[in-house]
N, C-alpha and C. Protein backbone atom coordinates (compact mmCIF):
# COMPACT_ATOMS: atom_id res chain seq x y z
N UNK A 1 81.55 53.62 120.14
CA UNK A 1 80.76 52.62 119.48
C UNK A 1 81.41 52.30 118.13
N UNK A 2 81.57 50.96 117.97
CA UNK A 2 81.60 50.90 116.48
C UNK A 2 81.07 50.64 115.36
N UNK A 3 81.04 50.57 113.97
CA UNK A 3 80.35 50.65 113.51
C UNK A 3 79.34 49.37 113.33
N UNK A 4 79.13 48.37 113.82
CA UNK A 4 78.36 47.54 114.08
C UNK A 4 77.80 47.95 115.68
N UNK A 5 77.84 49.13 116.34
CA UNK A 5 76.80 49.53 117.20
C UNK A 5 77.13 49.04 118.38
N UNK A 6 78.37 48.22 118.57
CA UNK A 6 78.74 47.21 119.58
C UNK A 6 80.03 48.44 120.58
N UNK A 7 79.52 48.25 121.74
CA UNK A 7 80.89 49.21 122.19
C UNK A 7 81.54 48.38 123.36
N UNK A 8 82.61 47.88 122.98
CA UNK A 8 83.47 46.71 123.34
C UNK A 8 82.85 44.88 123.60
N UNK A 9 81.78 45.06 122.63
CA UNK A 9 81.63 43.98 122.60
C UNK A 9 80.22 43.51 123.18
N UNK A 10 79.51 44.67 123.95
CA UNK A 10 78.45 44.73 124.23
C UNK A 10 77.35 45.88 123.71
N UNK A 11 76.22 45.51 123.21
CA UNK A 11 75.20 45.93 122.26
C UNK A 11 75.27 47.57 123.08
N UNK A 12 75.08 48.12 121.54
CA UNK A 12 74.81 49.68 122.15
C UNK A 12 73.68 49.88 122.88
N UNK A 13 72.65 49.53 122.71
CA UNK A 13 71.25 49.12 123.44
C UNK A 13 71.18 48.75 125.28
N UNK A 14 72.18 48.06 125.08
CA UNK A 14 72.75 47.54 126.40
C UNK A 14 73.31 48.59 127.46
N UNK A 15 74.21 49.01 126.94
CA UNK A 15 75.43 49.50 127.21
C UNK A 15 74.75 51.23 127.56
N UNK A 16 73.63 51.41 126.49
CA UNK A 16 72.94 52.62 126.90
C UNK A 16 71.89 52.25 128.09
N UNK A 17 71.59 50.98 128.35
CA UNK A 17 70.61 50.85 129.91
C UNK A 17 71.34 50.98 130.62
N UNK A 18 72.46 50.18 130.53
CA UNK A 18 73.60 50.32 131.90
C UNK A 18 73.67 51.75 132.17
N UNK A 19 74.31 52.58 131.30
CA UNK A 19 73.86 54.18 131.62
C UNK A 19 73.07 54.85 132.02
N UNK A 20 71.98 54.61 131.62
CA UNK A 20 71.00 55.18 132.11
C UNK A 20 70.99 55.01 133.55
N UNK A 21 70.71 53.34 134.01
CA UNK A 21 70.60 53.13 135.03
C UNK A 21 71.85 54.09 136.57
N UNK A 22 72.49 53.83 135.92
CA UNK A 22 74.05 54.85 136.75
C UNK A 22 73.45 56.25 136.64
N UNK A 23 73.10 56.30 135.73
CA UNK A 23 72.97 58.18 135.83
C UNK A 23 71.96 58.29 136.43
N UNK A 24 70.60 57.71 136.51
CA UNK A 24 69.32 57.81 137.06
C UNK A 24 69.40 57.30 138.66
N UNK A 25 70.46 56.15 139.33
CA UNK A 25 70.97 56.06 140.17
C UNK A 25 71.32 57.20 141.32
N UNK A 26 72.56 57.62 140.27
CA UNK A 26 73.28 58.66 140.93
C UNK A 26 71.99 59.57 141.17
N UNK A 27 70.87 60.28 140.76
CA UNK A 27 69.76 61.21 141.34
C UNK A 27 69.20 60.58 142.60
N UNK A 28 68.73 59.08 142.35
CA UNK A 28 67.76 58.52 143.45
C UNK A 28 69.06 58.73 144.18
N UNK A 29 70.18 58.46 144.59
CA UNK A 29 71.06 57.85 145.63
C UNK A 29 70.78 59.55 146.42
N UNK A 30 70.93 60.68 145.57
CA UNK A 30 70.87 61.73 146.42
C UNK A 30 69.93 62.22 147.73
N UNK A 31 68.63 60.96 147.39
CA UNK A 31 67.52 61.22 148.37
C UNK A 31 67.65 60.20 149.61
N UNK A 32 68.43 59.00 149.53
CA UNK A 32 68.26 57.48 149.76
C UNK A 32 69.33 57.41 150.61
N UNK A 33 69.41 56.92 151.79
CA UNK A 33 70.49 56.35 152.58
C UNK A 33 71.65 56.01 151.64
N UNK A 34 73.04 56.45 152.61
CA UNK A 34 74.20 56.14 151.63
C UNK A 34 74.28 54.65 151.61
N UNK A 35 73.57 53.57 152.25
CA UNK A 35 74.02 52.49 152.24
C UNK A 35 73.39 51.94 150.84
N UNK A 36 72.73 52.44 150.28
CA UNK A 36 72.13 51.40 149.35
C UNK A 36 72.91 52.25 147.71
N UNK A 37 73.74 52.96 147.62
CA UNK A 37 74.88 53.20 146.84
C UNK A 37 75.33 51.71 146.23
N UNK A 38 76.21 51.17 146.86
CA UNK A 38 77.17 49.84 146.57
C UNK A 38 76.00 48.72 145.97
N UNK A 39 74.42 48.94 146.59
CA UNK A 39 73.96 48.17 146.00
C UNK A 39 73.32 48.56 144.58
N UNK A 40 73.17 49.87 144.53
CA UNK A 40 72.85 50.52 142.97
C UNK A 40 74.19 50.10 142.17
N UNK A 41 75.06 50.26 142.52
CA UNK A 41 76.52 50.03 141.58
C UNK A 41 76.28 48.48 141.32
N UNK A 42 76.40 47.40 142.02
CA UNK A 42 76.24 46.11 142.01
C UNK A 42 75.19 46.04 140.63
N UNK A 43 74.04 46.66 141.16
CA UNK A 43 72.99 46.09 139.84
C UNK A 43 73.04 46.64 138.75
N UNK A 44 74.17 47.15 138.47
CA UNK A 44 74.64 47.92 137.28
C UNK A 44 75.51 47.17 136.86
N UNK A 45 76.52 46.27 137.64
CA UNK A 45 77.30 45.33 137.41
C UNK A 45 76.44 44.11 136.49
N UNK A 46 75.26 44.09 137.49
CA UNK A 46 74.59 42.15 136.84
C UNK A 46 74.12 42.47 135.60
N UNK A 47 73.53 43.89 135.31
CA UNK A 47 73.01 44.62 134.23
C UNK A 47 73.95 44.41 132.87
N UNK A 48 75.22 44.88 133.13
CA UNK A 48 76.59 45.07 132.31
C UNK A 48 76.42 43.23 131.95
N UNK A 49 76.67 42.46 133.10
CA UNK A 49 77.14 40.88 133.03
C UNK A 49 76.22 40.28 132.50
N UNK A 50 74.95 40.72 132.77
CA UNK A 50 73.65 40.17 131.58
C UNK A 50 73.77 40.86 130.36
N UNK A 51 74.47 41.53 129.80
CA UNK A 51 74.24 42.13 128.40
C UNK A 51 76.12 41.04 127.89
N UNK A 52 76.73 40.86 129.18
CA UNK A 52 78.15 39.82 128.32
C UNK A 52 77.96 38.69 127.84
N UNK A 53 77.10 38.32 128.78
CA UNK A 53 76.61 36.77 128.52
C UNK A 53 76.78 35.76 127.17
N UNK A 54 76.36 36.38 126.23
CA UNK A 54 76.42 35.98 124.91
C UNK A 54 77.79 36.15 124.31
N UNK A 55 78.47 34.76 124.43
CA UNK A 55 79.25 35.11 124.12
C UNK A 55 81.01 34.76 125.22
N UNK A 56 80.59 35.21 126.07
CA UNK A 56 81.72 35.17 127.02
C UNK A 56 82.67 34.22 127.22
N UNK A 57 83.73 34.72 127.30
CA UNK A 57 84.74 33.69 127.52
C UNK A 57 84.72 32.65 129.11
N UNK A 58 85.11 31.47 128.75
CA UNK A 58 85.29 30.74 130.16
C UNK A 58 85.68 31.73 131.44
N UNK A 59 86.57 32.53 131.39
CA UNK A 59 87.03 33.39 132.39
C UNK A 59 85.51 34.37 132.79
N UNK A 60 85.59 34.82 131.79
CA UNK A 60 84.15 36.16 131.86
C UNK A 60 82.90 35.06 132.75
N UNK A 61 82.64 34.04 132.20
CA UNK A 61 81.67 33.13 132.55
C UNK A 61 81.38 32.84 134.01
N UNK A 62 82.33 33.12 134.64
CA UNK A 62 82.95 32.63 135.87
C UNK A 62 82.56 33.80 136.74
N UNK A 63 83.24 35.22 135.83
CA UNK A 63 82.38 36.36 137.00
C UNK A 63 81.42 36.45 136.45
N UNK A 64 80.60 36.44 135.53
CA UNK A 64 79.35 36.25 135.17
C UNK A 64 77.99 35.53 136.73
N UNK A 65 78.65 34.28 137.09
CA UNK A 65 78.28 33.55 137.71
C UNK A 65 78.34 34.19 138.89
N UNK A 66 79.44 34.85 139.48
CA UNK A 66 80.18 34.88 140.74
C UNK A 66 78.71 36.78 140.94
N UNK A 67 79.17 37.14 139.90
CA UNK A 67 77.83 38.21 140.32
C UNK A 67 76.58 37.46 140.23
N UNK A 68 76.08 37.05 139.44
CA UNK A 68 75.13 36.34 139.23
C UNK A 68 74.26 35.66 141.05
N UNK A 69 75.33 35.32 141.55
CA UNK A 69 74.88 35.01 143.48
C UNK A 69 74.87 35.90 144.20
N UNK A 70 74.48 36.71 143.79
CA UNK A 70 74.66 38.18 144.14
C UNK A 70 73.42 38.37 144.58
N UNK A 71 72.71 38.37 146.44
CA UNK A 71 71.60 38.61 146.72
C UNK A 71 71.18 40.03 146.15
N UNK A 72 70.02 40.17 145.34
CA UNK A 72 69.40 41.14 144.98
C UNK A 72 69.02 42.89 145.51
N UNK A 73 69.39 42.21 146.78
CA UNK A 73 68.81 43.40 147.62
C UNK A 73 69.89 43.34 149.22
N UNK A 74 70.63 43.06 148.64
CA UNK A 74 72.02 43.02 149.61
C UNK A 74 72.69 44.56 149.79
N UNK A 75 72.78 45.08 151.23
CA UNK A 75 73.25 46.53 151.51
C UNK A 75 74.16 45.98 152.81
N UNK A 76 75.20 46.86 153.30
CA UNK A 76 75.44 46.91 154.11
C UNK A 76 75.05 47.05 155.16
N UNK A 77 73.82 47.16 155.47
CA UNK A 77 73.18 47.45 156.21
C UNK A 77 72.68 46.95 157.45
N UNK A 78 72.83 45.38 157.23
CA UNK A 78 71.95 44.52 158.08
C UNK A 78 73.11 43.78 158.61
N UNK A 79 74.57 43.24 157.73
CA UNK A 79 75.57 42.76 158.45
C UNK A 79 76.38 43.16 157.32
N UNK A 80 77.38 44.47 157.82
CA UNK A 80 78.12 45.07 157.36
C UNK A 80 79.72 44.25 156.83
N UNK A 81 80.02 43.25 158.05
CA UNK A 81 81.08 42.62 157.65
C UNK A 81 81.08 41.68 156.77
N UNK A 82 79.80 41.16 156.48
CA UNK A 82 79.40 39.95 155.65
C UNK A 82 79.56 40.21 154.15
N UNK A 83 78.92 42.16 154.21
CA UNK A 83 78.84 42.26 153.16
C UNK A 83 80.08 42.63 152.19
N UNK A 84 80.93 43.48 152.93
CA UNK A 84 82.33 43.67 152.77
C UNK A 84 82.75 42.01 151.94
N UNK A 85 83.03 41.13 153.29
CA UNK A 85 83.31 39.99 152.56
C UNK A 85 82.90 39.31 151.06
N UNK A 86 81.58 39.57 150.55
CA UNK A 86 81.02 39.72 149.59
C UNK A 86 81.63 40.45 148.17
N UNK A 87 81.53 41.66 148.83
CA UNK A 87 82.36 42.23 147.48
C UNK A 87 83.56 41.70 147.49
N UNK A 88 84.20 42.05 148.33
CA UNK A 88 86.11 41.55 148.22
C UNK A 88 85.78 40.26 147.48
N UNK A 89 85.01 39.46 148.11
CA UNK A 89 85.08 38.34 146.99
C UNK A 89 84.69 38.39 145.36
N UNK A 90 84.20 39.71 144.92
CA UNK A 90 83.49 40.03 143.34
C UNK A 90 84.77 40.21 143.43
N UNK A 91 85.74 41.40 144.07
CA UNK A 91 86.69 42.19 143.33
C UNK A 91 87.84 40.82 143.28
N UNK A 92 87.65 40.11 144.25
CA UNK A 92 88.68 38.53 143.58
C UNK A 92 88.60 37.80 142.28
N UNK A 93 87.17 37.68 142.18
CA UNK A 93 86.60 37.26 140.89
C UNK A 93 87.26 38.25 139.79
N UNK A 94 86.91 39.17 139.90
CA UNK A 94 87.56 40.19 139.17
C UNK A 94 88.68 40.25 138.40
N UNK A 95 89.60 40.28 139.64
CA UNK A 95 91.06 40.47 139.44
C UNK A 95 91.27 39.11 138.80
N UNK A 96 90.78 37.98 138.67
CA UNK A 96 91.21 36.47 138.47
C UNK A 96 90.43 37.09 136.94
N UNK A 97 89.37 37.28 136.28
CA UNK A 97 89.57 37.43 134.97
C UNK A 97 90.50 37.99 134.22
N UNK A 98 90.53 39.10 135.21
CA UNK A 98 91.64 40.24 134.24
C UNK A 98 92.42 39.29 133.99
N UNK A 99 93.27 38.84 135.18
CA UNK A 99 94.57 38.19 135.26
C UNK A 99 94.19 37.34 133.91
N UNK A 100 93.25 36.26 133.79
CA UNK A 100 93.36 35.46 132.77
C UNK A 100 93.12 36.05 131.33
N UNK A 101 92.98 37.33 131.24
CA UNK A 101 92.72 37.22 129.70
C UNK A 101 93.92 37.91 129.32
């Protein structure tokens, strides 16, 4: 954190829900079908991308968005290949910010 409380740019406040949420995750996931894992990680993602928001660069904006269509309650579960396709398409989004900044 630095000393304006910001740790890379997103509010310490923030950045401590996102945590929480992952660590409190990781307990529920221990009771819970492995399929709904990828979707606890995901909403930790929109969590993270709602605390960038303010702020974000055109690039960031873009996966901002690209999670942002991100059905809520999407698991592998119901059509496994669909969902695959899904992420590969975040981790495209992805790789296309990095690349741009």
């Amino acid at each position: 954190m630095g000393p304006d409380g910001q740790a890379g740019g997103v509010a310490a406040d923030a950045a401590l829900e996102v945590l929480a949420y992952l660590i409190t995750a990781a307990r529920t996931q221990l009771d819970e079908a492995a399929e709904y894992a990828p979707m606890r990680l995901l909403t930790a993602a929109q969590r993270l991308a709602d605390a960038m928001r303010p702020g974000a660069t055109p690039q960031v904006a873009q996966l901002i968005a690209a999670i942002d269509a991100l059905p809520p309650t999407a698991t592998p579960s119901t059509d496994r290949e669909a969902y695959v396709v899904l992420v590969d398409g975040l981790c495209a989004a992805l790789a296309d910010c990095l690349l741009a900044s």
